[in-house]
Protein backbone atom coordinates (compact mmCIF):
# COMPACT_ATOMS: atom_id res chain seq x y z
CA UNK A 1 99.05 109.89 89.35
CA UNK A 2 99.74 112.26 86.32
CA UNK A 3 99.37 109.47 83.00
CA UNK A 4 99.58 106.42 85.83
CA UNK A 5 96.34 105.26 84.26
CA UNK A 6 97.56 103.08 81.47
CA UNK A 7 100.50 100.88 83.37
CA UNK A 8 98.03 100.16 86.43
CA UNK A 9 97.41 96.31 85.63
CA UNK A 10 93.51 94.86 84.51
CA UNK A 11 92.65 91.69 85.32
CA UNK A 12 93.13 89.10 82.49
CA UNK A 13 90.29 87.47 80.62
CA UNK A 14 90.77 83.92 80.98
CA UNK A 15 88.82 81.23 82.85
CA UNK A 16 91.79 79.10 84.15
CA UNK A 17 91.73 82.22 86.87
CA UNK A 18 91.35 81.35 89.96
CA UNK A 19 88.67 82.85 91.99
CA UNK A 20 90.70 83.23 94.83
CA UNK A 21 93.06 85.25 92.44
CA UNK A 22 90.69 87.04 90.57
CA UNK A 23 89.85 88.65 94.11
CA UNK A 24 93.63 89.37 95.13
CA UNK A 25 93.90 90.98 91.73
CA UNK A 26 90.77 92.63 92.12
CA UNK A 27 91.64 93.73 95.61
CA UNK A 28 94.94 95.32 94.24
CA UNK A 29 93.56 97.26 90.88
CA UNK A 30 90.95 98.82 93.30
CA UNK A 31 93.58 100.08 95.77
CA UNK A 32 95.64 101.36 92.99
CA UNK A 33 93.21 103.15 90.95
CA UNK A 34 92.57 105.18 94.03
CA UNK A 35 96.00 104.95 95.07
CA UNK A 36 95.24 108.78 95.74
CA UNK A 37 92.33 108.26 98.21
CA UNK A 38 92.83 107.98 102.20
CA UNK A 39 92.64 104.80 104.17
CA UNK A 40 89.89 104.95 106.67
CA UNK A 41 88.68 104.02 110.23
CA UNK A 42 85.03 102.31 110.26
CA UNK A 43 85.12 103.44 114.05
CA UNK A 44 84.98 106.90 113.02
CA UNK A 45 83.31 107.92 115.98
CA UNK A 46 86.74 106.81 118.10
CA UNK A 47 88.80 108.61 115.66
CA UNK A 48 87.22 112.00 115.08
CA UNK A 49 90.26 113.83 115.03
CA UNK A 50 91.59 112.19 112.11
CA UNK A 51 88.53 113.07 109.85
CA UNK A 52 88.35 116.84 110.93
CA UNK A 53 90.37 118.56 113.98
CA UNK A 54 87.73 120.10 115.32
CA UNK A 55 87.27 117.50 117.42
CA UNK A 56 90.74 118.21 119.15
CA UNK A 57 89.85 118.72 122.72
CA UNK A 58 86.20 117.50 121.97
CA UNK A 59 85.86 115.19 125.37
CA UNK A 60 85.71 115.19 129.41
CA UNK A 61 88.45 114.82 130.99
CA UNK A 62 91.83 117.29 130.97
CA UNK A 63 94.17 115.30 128.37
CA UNK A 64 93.13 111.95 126.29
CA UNK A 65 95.17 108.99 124.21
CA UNK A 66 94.04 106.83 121.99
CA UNK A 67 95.63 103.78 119.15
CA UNK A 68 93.41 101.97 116.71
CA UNK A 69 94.41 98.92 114.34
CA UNK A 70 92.56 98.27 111.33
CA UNK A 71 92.92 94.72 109.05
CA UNK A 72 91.15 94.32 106.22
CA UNK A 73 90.85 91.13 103.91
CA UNK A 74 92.80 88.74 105.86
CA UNK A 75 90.39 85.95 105.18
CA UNK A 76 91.67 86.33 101.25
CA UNK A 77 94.97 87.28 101.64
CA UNK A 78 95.85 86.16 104.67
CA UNK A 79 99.09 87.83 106.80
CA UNK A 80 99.45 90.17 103.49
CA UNK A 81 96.33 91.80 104.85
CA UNK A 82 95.90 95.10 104.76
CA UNK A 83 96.41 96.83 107.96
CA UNK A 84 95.73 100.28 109.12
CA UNK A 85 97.22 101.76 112.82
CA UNK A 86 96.70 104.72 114.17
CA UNK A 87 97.58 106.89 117.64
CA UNK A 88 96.84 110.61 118.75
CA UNK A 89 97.03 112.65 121.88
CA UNK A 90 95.19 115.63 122.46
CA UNK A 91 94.97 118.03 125.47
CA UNK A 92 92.81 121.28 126.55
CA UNK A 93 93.26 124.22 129.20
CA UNK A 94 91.27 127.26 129.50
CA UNK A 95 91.70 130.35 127.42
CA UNK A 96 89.31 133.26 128.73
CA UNK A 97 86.15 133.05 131.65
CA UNK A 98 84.27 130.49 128.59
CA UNK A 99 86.73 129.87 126.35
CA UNK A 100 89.25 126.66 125.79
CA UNK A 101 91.89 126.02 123.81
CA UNK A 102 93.51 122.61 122.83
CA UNK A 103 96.65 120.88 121.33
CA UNK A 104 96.80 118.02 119.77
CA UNK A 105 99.10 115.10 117.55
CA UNK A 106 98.34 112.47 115.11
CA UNK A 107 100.05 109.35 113.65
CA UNK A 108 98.48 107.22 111.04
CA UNK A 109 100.47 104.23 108.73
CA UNK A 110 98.68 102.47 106.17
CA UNK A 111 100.35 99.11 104.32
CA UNK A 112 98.33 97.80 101.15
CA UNK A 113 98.87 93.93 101.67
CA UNK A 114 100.78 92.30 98.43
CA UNK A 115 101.57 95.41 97.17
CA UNK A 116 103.66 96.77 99.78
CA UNK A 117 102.22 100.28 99.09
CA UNK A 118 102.76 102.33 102.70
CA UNK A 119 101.46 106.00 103.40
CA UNK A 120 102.23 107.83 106.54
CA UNK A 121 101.48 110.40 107.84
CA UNK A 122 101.95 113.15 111.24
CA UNK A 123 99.95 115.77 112.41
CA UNK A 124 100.12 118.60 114.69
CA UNK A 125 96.87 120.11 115.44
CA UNK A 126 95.20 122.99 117.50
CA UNK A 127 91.48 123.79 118.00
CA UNK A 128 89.72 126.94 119.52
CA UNK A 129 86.56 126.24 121.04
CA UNK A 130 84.25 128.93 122.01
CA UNK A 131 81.74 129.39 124.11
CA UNK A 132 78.28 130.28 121.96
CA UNK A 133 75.44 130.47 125.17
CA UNK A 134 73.96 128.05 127.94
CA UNK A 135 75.32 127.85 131.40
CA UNK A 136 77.20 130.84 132.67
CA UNK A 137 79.80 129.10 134.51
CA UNK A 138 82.14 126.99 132.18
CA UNK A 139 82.43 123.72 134.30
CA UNK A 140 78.40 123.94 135.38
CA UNK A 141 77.11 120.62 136.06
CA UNK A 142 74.08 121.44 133.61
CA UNK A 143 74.13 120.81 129.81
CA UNK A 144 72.65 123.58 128.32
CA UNK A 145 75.58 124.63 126.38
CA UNK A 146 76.79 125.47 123.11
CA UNK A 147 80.29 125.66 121.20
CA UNK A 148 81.74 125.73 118.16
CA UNK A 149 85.19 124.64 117.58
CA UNK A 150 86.94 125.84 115.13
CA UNK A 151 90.07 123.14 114.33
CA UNK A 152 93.43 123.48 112.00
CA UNK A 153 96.61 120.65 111.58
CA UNK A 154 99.32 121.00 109.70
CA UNK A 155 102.17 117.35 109.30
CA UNK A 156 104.30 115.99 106.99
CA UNK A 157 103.20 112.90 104.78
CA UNK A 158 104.96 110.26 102.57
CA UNK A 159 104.03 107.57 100.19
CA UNK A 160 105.93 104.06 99.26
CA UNK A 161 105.49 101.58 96.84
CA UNK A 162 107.79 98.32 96.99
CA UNK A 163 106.84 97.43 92.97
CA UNK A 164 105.60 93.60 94.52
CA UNK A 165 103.31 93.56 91.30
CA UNK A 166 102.52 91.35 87.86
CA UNK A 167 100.75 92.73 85.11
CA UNK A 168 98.71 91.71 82.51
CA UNK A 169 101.51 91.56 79.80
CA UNK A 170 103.25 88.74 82.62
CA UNK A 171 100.01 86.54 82.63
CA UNK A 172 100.06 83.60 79.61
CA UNK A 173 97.07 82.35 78.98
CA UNK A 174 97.88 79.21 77.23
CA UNK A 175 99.01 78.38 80.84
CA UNK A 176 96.64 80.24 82.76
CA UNK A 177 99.87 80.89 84.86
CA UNK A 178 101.79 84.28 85.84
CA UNK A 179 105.15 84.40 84.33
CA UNK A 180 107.26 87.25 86.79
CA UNK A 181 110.27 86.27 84.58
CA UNK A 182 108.65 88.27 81.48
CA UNK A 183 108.79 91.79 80.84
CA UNK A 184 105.92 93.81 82.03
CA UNK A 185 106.14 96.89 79.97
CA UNK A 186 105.70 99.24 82.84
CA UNK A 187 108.02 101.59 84.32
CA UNK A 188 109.52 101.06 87.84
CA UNK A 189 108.34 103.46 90.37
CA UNK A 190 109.70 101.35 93.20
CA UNK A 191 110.44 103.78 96.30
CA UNK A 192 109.22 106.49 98.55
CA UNK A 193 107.83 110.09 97.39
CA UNK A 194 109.71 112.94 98.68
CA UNK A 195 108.15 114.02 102.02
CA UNK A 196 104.89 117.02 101.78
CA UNK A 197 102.91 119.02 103.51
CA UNK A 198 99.36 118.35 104.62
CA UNK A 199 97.48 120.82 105.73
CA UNK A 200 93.54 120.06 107.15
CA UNK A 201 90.83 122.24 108.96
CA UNK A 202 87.33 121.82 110.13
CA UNK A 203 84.58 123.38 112.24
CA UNK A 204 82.08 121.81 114.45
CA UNK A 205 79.12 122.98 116.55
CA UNK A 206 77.42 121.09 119.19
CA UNK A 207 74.83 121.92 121.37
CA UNK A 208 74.33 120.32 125.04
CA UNK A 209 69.98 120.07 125.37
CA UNK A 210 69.99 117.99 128.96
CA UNK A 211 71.41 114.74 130.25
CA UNK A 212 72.49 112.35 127.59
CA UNK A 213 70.76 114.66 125.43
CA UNK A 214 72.68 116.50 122.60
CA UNK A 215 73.44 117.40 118.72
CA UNK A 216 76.42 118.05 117.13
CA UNK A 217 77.18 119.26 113.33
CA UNK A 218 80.84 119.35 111.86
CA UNK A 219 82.66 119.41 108.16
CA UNK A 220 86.28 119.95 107.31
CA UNK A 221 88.85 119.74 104.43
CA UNK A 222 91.52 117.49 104.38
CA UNK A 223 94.72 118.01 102.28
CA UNK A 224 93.56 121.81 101.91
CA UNK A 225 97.29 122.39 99.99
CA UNK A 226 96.27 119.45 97.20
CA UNK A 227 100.12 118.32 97.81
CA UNK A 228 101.85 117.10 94.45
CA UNK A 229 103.77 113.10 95.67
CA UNK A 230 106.38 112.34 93.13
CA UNK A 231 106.90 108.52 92.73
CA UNK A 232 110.20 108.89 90.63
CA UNK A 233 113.56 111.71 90.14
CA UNK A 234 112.19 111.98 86.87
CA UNK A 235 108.79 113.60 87.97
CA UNK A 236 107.31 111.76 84.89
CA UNK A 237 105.13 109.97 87.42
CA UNK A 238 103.01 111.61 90.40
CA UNK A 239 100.00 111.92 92.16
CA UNK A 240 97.67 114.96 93.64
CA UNK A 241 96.62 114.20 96.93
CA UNK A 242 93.06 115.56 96.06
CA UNK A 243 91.20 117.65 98.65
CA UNK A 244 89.22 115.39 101.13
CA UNK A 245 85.83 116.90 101.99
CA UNK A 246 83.54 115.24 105.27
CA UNK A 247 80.63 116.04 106.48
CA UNK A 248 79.35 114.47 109.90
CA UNK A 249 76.60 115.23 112.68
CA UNK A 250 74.65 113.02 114.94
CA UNK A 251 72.95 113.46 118.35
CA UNK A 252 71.97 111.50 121.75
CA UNK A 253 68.47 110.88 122.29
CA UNK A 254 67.86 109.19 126.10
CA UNK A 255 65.06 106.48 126.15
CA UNK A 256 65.57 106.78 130.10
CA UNK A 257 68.04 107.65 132.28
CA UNK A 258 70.42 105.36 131.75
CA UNK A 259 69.60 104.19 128.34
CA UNK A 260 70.13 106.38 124.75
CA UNK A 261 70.71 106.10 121.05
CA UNK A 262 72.69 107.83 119.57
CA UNK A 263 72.89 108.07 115.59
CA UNK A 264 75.25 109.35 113.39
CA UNK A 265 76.42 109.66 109.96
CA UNK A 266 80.14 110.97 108.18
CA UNK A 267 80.23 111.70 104.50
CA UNK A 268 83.39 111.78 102.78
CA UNK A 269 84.45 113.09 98.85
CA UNK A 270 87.53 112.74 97.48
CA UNK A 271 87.97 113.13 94.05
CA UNK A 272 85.47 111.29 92.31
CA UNK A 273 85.27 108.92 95.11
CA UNK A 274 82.37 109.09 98.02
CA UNK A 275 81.72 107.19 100.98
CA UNK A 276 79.05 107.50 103.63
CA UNK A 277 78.80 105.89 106.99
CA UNK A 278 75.45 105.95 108.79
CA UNK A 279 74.10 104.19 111.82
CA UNK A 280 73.46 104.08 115.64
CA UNK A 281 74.67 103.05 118.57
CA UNK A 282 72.37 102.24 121.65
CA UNK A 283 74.36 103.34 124.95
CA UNK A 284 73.39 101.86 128.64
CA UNK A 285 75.48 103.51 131.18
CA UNK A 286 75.18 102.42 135.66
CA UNK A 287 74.48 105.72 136.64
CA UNK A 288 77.27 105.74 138.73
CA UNK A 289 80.05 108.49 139.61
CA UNK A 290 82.50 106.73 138.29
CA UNK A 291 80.58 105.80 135.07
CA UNK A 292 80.62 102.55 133.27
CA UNK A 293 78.78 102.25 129.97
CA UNK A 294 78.33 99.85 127.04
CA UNK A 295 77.55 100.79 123.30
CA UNK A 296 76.32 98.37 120.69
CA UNK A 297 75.00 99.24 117.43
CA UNK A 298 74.79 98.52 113.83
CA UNK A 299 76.43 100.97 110.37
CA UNK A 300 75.89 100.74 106.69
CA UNK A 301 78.97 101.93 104.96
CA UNK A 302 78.00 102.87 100.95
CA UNK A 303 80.63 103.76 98.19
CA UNK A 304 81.27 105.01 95.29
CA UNK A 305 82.24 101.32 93.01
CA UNK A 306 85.08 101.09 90.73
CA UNK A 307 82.70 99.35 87.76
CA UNK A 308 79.83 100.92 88.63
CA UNK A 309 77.64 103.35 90.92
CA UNK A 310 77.25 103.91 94.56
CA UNK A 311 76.31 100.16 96.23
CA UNK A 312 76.54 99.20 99.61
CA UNK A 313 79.75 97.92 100.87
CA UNK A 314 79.46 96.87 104.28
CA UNK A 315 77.77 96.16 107.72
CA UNK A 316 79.54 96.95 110.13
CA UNK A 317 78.83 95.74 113.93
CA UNK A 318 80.49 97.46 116.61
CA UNK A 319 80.57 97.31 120.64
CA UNK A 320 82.65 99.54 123.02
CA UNK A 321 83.00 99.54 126.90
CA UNK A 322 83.24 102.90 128.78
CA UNK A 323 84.70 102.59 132.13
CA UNK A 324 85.95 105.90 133.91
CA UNK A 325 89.33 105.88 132.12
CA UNK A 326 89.87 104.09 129.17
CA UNK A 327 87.44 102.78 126.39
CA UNK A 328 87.80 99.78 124.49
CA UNK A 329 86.03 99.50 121.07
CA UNK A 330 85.26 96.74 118.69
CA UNK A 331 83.81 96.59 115.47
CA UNK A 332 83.69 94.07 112.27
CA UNK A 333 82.65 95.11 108.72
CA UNK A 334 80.79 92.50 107.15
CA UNK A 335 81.14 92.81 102.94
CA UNK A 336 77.93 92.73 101.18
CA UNK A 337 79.59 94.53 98.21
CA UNK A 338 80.30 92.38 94.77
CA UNK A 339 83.53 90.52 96.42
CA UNK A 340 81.00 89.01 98.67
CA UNK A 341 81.43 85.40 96.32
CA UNK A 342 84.77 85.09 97.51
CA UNK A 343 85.27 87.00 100.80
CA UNK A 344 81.94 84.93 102.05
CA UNK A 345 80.87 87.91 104.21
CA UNK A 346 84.73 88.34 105.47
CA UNK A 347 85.38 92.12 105.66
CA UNK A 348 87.71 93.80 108.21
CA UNK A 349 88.23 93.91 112.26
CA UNK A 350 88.91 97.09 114.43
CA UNK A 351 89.97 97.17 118.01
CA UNK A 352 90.41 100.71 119.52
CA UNK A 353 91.51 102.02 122.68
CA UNK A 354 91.23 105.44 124.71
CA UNK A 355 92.45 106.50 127.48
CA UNK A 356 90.95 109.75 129.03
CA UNK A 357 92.38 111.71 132.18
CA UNK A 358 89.50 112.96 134.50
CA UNK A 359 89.48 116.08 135.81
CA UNK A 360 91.48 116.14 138.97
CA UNK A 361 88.36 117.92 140.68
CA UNK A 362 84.91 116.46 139.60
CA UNK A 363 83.15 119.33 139.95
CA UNK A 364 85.11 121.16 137.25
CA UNK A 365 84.28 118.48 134.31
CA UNK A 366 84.23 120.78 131.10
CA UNK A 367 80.83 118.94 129.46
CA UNK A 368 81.07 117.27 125.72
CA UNK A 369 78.72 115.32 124.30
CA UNK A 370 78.61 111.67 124.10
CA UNK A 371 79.45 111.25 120.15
């Protein structure tokens, strides 16, 4: 926010402070420092389409669903938690003799526990995907192709902020206690931002080398318009919704045939804010038709800190269960970052699901890699 620096609260010097509300105050002068920075998915390999549309249309199968819910500190703040949800619906149908074309929607709410600060945001989204070499016929059952998708989305977006806040001019330390009676000395910016545009585009290439063997390379810009979000009439206070830059690739690697890894990584920068997200999953699948699989695996998730430089921030442990039509995903981020004295490992938990529509004949399955 334009001069929203000097009314966002610090965290009083006083030893009478709890610990458990030195983190909830912590918690809250992180969020709202980078109160301009985009909630994110630690399954970001079940949400592609969110980080870059390129991936619109990326999958087998003729049309695909999929919701994910995200809380986050609910071992500290328990049911003020903050929660993440998101859904999206994408669908692809052939263009030319190699060529595809798909359309696609997104829906993603974000509430910021105590604070009651809410972004949402829609997307509509379309992505060309063309047809670079390999297999002559478009639905071969080899993979020994290449594409490259080219991806744009264009929504609407809005911020809140329900003022549930103290500040440091409200905290007494004679008492060590939080007086909401007193004045603050801050403005009220209590209410929602006008509605703006968000505009996003990516690219991605990705190369089919055999069964369960594969590589795929992608990178897109987020908020491409840098939309102004006015928190008040006046216009005294606002926020740019700074471009969002990722960066992602990974591959499949088979150990046998019915066992592969597949690692991965996703890079974001926003502002003066990074993240990166690297790991692997190890996929065992029955070898069956009507394919069942399991992935497990293991992600490191480092950040950019508000007090100092980049430091780990979490583990994150995941599983998900293919079956023919729907995918369920789990995952748990472990903190290892400097709330770790209070949260006592405690991070967030992810549940995802995905349904995918086969291809009414089998021998017409358009091939994607496994990502």
């Amino acid at each position: 926010m334009s001069d929203n620096r000097k009314y966002f609260f610090q965290v009083p010097n006083s030893s009478d402070m709890t610990r458990k509300n030195y983190i909830v105050f912590a918690l809250l002068c992180c969020k709202f420092l980078l109160s301009a920075q985009d909630p994110h998915f630690s399954q970001f390999y079940n949400t592609q389409t969110f980080s870059n549309p390129a991936f619109i249309g990326a999958y087998e199968g003729s049309l695909r669903g999929s919701v994910i819910y995200r809380s986050q500190w609910a071992s500290v703040l328990d049911n003020k938690a903050f929660r993440t949800m998101g859904g999206s619906f994408d669908s692809r149908f052939p263009v030319s003799k190699d060529d595809l074309m798909a359309l696609g929607a997104n829906v993603m709410n974000d509430q910021s526990g105590p604070s009651n600060f809410n972004i949402f945001r829609a997307h509509l989204g379309g992505c060309y995907q063309k047809k670079l070499g390999g297999e002559k016929k478009r639905y071969s059952s080899g993979r020994k192709d290449q594409y490259v998708n080219i991806g744009f989305q264009a929504g609407v977006g809005q911020h809140r902020l329900d003022q549930n806040l103290w500040f440091s001019n409200q905290f007494n330390s004679s008492t060590g206690q939080v007086d909401l009676n007193a004045p603050s000395g801050e403005p009220s910016i209590n209410g929602s931002t006008s509605t703006y545009l968000d505009v996003n585009a990516g690219m991605l290439w990705y190369a089919l080398l055999g069964n369960n063997k594969s590589v795929h390379i992608g990178g897109s810009l987020l908020h491409a318009n840098a939309p102004v979000l006015y928190y008040r009439a006046d216009k005294n206070y606002f926020e740019y919704l700074k471009w969002r830059w990722v960066a992602q690739a990974g591959c499949e690697l088979p150990f046998s045939p019915s066992m592969s890894i597949l690692p991965s990584f996703i890079y974001n920068v926003q502002g003066a804010s990074g993240m990166i997200v690297g790991g692997a999953n190890l996929r065992y699948n029955n070898r069956d038709w009507r394919e069942v699989a399991i992935r497990m695996g293991a992600w490191m998730r480092i950040a950019n800190q508000v007090d100092k430089g980049r430091a780990a921030d979490a583990l994150i442990l995941n599983v998900t269960l293919e079956t023919e039509k729907l995918n369920f995903g789990l995952s748990y981020d472990i903190n290892v970052s400097s709330l770790l004295p209070t949260t006592n490992y405690r991070g967030a938990f992810e549940f995802s699901l995905t349904y995918i529509q086969p291809q009414e004949r089998r021998g017409k399955q358009v091939i994607c890699p496994h990502f």
